[in-house]
N, C-alpha and C. Protein backbone atom coordinates (compact mmCIF):
# COMPACT_ATOMS: atom_id res chain seq x y z
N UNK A 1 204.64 122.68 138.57
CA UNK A 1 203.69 121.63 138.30
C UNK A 1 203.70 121.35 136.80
N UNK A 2 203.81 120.00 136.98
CA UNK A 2 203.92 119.78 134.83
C UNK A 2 202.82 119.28 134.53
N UNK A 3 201.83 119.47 133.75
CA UNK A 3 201.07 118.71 133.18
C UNK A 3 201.26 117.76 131.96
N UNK A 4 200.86 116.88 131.65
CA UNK A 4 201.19 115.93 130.56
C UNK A 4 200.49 116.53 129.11
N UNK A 5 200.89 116.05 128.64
CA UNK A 5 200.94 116.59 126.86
C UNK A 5 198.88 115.63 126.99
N UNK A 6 199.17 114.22 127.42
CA UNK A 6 197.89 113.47 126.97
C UNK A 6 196.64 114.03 127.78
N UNK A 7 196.98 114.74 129.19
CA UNK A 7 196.04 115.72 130.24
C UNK A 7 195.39 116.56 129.11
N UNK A 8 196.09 117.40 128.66
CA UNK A 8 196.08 118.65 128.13
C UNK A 8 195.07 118.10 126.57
N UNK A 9 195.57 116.92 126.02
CA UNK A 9 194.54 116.79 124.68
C UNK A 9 192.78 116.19 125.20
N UNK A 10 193.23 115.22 126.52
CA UNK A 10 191.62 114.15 126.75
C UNK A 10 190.79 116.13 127.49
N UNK A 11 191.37 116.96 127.93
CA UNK A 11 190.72 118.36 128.14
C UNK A 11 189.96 119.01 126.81
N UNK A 12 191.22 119.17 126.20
CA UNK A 12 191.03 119.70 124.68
C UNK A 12 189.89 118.97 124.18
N UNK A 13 190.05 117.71 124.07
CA UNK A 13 189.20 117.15 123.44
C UNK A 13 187.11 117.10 124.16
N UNK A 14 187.67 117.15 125.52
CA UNK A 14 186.06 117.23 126.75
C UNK A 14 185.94 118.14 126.14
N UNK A 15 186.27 119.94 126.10
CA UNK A 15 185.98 120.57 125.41
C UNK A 15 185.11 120.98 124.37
N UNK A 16 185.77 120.45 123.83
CA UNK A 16 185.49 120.23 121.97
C UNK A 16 183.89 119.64 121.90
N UNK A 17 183.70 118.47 122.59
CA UNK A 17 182.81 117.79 122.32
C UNK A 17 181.89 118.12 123.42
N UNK A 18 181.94 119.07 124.88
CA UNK A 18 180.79 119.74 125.53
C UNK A 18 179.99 121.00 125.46
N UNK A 19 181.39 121.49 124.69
CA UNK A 19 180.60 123.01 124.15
C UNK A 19 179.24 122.49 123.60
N UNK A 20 178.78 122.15 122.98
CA UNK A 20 178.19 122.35 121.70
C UNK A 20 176.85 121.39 122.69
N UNK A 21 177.01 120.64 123.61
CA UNK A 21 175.94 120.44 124.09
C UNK A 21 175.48 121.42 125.02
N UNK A 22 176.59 121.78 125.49
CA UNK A 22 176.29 122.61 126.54
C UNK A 22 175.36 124.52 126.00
N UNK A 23 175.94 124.28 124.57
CA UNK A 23 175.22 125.63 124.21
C UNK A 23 173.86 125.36 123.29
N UNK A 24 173.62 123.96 123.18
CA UNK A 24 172.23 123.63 122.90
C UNK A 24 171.29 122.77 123.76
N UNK A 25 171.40 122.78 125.14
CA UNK A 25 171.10 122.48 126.09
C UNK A 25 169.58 122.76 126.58
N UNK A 26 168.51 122.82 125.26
CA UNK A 26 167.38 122.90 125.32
C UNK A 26 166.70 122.23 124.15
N UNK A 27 165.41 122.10 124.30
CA UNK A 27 164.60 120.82 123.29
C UNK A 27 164.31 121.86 122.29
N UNK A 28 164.22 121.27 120.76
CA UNK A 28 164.68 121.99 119.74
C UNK A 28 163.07 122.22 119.88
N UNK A 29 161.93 121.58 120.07
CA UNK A 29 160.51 122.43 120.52
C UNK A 29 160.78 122.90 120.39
N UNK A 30 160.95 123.33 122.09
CA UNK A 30 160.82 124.64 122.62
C UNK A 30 162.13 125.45 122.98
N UNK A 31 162.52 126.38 122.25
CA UNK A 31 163.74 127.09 122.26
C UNK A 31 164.07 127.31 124.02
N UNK A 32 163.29 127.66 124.76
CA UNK A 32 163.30 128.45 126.21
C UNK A 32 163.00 127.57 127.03
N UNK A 33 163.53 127.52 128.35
CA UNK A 33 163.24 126.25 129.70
C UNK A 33 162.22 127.00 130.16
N UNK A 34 162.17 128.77 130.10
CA UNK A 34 160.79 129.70 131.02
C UNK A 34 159.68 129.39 130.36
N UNK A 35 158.10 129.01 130.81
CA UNK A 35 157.30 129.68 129.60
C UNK A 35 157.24 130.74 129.24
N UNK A 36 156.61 130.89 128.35
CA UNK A 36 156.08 132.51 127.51
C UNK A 36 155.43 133.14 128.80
N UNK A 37 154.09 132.71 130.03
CA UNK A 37 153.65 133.66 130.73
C UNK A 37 154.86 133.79 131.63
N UNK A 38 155.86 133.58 132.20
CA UNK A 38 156.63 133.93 133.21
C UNK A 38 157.64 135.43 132.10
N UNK A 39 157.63 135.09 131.04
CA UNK A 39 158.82 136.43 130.39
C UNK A 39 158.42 137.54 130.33
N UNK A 40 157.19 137.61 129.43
CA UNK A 40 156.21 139.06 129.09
C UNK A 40 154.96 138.52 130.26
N UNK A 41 154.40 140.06 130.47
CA UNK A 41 152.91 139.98 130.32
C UNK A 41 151.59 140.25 129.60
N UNK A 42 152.84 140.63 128.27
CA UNK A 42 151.59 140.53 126.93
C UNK A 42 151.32 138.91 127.05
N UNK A 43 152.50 138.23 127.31
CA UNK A 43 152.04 136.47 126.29
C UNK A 43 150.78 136.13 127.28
N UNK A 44 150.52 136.23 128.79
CA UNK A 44 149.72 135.75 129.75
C UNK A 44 149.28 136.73 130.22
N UNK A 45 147.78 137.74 130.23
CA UNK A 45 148.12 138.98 131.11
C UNK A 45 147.61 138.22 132.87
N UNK A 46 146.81 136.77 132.68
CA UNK A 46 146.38 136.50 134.18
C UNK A 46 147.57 135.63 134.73
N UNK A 47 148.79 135.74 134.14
CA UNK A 47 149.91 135.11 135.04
C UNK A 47 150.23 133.76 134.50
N UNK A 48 150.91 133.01 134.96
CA UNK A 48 151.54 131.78 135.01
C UNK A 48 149.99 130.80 135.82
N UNK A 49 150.03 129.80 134.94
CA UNK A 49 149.01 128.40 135.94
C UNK A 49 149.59 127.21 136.19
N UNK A 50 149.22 126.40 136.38
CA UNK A 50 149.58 125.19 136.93
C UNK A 50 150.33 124.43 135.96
N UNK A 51 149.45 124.58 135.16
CA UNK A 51 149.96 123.60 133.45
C UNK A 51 151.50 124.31 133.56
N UNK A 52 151.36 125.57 133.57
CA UNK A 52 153.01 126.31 133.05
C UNK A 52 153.96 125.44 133.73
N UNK A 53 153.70 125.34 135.49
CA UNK A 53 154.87 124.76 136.41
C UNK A 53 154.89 123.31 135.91
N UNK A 54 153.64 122.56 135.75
CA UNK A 54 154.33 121.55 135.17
C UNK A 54 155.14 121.12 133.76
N UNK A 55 154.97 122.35 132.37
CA UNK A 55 155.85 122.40 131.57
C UNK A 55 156.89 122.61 131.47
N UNK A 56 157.55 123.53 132.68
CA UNK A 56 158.69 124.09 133.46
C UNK A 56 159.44 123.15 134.00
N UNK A 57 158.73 122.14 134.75
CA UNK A 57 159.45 120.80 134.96
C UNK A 57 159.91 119.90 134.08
N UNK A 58 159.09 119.65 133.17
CA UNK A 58 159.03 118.98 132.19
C UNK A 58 160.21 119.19 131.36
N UNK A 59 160.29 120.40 131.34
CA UNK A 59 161.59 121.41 130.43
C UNK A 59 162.93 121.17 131.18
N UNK A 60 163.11 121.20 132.23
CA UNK A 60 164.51 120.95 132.87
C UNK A 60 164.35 119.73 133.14
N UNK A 61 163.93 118.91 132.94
CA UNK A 61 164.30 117.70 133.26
C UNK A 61 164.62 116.82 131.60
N UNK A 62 163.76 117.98 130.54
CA UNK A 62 164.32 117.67 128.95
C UNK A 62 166.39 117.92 129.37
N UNK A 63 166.36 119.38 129.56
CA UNK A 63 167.73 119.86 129.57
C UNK A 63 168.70 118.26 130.59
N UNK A 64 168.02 117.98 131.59
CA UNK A 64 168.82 117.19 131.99
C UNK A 64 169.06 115.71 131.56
N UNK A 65 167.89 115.50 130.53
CA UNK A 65 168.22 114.65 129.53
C UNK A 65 169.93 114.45 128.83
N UNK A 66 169.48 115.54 127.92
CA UNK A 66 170.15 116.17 126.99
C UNK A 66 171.69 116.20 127.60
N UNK A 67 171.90 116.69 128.84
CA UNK A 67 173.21 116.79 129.51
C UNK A 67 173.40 115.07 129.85
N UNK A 68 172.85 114.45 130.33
CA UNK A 68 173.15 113.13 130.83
C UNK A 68 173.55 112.13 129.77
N UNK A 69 173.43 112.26 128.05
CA UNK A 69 173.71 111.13 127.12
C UNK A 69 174.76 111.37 126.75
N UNK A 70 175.10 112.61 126.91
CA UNK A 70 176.52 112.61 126.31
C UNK A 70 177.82 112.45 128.04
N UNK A 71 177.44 112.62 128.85
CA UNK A 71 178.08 112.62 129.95
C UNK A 71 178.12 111.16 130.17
N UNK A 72 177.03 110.08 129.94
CA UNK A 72 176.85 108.91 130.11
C UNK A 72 178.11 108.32 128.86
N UNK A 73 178.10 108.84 127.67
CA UNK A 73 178.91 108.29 126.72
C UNK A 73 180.31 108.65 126.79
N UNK A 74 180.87 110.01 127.46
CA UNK A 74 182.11 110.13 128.07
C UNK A 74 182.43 109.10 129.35
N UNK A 75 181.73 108.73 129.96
CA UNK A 75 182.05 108.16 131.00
C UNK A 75 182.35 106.43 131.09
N UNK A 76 181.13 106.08 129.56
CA UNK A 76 181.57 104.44 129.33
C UNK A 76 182.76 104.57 128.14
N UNK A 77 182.87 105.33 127.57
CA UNK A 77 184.56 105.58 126.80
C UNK A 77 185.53 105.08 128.36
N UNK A 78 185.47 106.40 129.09
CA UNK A 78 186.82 106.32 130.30
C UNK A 78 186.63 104.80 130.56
N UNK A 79 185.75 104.46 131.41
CA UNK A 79 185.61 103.02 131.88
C UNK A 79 185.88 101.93 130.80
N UNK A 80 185.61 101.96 129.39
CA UNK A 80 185.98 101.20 129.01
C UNK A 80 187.88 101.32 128.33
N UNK A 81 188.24 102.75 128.73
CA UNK A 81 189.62 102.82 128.26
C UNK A 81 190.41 101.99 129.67
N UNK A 82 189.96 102.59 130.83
CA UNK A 82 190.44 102.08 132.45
C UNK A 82 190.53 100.13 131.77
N UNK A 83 189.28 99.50 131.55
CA UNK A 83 188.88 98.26 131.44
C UNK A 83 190.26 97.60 130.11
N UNK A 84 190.41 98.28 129.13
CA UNK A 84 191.57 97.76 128.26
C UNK A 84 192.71 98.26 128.61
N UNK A 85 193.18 99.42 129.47
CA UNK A 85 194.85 99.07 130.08
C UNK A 85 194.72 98.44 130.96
N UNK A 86 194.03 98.08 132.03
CA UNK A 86 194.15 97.61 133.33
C UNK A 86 193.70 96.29 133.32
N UNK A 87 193.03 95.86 131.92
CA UNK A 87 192.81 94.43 131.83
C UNK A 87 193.32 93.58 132.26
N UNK A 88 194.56 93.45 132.69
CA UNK A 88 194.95 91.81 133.51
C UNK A 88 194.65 92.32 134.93
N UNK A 89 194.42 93.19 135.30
CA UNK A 89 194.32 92.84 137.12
C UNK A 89 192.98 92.58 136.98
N UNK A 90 192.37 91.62 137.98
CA UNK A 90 191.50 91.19 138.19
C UNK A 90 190.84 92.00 139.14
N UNK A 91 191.12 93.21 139.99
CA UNK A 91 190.49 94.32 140.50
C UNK A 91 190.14 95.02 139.61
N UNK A 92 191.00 95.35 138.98
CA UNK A 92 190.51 96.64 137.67
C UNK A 92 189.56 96.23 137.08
N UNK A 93 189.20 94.98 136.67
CA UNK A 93 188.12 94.21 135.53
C UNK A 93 186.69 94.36 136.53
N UNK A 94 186.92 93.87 137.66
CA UNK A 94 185.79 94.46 138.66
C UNK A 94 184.71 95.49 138.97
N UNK A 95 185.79 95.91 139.30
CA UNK A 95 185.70 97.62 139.66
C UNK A 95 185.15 97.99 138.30
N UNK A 96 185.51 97.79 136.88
CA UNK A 96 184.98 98.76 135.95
C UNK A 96 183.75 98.30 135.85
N UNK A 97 183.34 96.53 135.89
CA UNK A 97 181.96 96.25 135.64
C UNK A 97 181.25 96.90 136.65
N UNK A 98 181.51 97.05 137.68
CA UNK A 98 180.81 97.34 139.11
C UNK A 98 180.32 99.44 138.27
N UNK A 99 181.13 99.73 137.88
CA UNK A 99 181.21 100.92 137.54
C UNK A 99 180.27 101.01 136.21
N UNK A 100 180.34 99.95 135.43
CA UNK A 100 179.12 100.26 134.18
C UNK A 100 177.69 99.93 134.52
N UNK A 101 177.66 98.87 135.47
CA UNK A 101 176.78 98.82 136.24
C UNK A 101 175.68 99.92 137.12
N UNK A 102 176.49 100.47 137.55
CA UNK A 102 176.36 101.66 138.01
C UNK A 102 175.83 102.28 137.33
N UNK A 103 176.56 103.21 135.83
CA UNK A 103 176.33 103.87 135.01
C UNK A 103 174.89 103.61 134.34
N UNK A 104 174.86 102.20 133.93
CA UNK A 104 173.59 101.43 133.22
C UNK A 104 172.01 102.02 134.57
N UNK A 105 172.35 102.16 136.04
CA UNK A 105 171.49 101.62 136.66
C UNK A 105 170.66 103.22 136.63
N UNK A 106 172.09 104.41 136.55
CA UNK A 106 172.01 105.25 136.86
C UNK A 106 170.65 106.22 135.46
N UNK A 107 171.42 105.19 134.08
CA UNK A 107 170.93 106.18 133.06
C UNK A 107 169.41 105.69 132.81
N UNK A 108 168.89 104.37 133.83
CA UNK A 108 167.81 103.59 133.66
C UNK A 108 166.83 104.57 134.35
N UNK A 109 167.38 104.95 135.91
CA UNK A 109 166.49 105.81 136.74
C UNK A 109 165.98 107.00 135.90
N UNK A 110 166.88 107.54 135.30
CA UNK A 110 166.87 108.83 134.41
C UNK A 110 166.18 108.89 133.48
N UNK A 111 166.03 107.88 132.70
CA UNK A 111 165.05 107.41 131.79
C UNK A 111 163.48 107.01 132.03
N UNK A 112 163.66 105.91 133.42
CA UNK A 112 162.63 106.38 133.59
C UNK A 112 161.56 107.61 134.66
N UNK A 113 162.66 108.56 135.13
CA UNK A 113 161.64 109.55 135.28
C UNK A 113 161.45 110.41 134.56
N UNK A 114 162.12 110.51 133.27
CA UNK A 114 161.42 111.23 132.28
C UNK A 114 160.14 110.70 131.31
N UNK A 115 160.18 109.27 131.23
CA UNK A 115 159.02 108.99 131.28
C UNK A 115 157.62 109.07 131.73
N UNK A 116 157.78 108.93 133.31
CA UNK A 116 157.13 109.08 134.27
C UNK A 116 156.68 110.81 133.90
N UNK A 117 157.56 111.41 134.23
CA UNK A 117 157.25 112.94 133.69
C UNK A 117 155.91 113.27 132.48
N UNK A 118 156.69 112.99 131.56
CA UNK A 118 156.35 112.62 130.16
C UNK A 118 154.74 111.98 130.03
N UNK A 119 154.17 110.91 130.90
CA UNK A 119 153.08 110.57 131.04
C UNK A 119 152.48 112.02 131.82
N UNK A 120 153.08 112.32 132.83
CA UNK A 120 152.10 112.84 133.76
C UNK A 120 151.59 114.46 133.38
N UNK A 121 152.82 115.24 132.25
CA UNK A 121 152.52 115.92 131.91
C UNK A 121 151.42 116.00 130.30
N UNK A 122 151.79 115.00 129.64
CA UNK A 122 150.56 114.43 128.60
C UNK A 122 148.99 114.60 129.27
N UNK A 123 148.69 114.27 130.56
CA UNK A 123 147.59 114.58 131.16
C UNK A 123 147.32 115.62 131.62
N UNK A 124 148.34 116.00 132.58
CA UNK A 124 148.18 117.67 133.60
C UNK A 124 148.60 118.68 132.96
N UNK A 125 148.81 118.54 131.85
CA UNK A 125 149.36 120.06 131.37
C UNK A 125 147.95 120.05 130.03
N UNK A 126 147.23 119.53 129.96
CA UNK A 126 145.93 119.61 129.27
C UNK A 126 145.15 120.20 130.20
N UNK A 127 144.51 121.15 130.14
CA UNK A 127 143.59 122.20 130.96
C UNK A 127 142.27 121.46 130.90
N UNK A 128 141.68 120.79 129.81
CA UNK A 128 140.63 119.96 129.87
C UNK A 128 140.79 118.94 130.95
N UNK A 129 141.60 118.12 130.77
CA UNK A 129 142.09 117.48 132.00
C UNK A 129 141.78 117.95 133.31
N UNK A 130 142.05 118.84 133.62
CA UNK A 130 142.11 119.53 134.89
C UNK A 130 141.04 120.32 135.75
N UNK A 131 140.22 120.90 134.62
CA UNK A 131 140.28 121.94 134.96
C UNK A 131 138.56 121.64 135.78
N UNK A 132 137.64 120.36 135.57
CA UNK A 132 137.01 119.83 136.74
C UNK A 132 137.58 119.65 137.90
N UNK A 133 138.64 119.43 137.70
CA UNK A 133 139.09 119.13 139.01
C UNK A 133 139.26 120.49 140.02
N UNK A 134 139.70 121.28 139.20
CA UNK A 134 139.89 122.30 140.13
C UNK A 134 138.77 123.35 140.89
N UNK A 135 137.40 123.02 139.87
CA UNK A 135 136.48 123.71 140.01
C UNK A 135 135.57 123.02 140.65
């Protein structure tokens, strides 16, 4: 099996440029996706609450931020490299809009449920907020 010299650099190069998200793959906040009560039980001795699970969410869906802008920006590079060799067929020109399209519709949803998030934890992860309610 031969691989091509240009395989072997667009790798090299994914590489190069995922490490480094991939090993800072958390919000510079908050260093940790766990809270503090789930690690020790000095930080919480009555446990994890509600607020925590929704900061917990809140937190991986930061990380999946964070993974999705740069995956979104590898992916309109390819499509737009596909879009300038394949430029005269009139399928290829298609297909790639149909494909940024896509991409655009995809990074919109993403955006806005971290928003959505983002509001809902601004409220529910405030214990004042809540904490009539629960009582």
């Amino acid at each position: 099996m031969r691989i091509s010299l240009s395989k072997i650099y667009s790798l090299g190069l994914w590489g190069i440029l995922s490490i480094p998200v991939l090993a800072k793959a958390w919000s510079p906040l908050n260093p940790s996706i766990v809270p503090n009560c789930a690690r020790t039980q000095s930080a919480s001795p009555d446990g994890c609450h509600w607020s925590d699970l929704i900061i917990l969410m809140d937190t991986i869906l930061d990380v999946f931020i964070w993974l999705s802008i740069p995956i979104a920006t590898i992916l309109f590079a390819w499509i737009g490299w596909t879009l300038i060799v394949e430029g005269n067929k009139s399928s290829a020109v298609s297909a790639a809009r149909g494909r940024i399209v896509s991409l655009i519709k995809g990074m919109f949803f993403i955006l806005a449920s971290w928003l959505i998030v983002k509001l809902i934890v601004s409220v529910l992860a405030k214990p004042e907020y809540y904490q009539d309610f629960l009582n």
